[in-house]
C-alpha atoms as a PDB file:
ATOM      1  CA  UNK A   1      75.216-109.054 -77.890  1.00  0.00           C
ATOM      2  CA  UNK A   2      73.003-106.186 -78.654  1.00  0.00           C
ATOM      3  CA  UNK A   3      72.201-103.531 -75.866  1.00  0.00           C
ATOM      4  CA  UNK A   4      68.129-102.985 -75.903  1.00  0.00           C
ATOM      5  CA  UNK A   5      67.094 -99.742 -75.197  1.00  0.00           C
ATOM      6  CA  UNK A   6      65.094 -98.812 -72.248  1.00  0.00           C
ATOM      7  CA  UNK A   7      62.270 -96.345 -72.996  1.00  0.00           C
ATOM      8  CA  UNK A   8      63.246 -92.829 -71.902  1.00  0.00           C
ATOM      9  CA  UNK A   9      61.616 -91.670 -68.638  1.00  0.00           C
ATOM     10  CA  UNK A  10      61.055 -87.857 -68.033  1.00  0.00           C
ATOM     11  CA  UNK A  11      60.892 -87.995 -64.635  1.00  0.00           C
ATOM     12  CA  UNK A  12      63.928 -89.784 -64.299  1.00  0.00           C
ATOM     13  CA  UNK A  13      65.913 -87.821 -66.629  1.00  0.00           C
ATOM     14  CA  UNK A  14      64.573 -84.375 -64.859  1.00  0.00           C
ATOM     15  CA  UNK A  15      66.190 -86.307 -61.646  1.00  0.00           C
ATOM     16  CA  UNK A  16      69.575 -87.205 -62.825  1.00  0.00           C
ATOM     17  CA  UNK A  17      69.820 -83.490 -64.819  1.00  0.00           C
ATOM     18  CA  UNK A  18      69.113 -81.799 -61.385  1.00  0.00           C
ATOM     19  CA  UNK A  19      71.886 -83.648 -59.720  1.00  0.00           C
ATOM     20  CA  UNK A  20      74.398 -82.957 -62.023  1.00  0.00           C
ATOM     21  CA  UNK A  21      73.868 -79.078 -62.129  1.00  0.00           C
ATOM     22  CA  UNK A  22      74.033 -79.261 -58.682  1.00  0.00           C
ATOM     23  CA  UNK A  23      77.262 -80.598 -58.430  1.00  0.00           C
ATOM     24  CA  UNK A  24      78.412 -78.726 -61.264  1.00  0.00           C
ATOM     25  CA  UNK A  25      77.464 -75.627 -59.230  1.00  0.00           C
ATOM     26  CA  UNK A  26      78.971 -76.731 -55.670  1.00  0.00           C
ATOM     27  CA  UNK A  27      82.082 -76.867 -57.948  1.00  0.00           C
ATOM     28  CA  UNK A  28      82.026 -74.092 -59.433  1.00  0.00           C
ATOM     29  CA  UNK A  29      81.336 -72.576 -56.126  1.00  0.00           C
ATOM     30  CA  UNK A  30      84.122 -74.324 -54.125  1.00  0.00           C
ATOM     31  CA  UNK A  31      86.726 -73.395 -57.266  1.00  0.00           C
ATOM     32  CA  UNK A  32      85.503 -69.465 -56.881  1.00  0.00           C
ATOM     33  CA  UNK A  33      85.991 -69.344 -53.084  1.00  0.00           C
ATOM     34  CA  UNK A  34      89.023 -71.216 -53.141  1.00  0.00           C
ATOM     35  CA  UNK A  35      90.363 -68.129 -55.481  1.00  0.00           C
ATOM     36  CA  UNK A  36      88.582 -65.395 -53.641  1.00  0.00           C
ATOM     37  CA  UNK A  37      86.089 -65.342 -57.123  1.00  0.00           C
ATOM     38  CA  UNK A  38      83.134 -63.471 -57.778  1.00  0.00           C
ATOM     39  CA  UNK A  39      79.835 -64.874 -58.991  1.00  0.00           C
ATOM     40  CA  UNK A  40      77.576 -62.919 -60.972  1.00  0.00           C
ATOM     41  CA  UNK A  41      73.663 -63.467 -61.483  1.00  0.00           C
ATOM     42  CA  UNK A  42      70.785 -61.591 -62.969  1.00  0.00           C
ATOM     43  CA  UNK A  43      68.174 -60.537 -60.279  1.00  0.00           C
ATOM     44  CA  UNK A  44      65.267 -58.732 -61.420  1.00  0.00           C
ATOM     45  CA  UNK A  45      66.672 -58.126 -65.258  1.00  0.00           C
ATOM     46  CA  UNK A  46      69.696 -56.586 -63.153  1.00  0.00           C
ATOM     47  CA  UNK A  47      73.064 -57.560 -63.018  1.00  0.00           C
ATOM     48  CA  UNK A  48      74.739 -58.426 -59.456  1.00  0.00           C
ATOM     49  CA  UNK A  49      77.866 -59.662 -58.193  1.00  0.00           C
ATOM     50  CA  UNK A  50      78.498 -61.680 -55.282  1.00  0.00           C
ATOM     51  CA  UNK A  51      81.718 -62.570 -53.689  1.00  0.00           C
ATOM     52  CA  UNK A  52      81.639 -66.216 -53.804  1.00  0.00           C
ATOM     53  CA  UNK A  53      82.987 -66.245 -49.784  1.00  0.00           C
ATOM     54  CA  UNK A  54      79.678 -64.256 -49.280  1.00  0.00           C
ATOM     55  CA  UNK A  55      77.361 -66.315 -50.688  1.00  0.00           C
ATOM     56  CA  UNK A  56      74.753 -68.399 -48.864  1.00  0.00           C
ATOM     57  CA  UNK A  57      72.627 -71.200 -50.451  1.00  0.00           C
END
């Protein structure tokens, strides 16, 4: 039996990509305060470090 393809939908892709970054990131996030991590972004072409205990969604 042969699977047929569905036709790909941007929207929902967009959907299901969101959700899974945002899990990946809540995990990321739980594994970092868990071991007293740091995070570290880019704000304004800057570099900064956050203590993942200190961050706030």
């Amino acid at each position: 039996m042969e699977r047929e393809e569905k036709p790909f939908n941007p929207v929902l892709f967009k959907r299901k990509l969101k959700k899974g970054l945002d899990l990946s990131f809540k995990k990321l996030l739980e594994t970092k305060k868990k071991n007293d991590g740091v995070l570290v972004f880019s704000r304004n072409g800057k570099i900064v470090k956050i203590k993942a205990r200190d961050f706030v969604k």
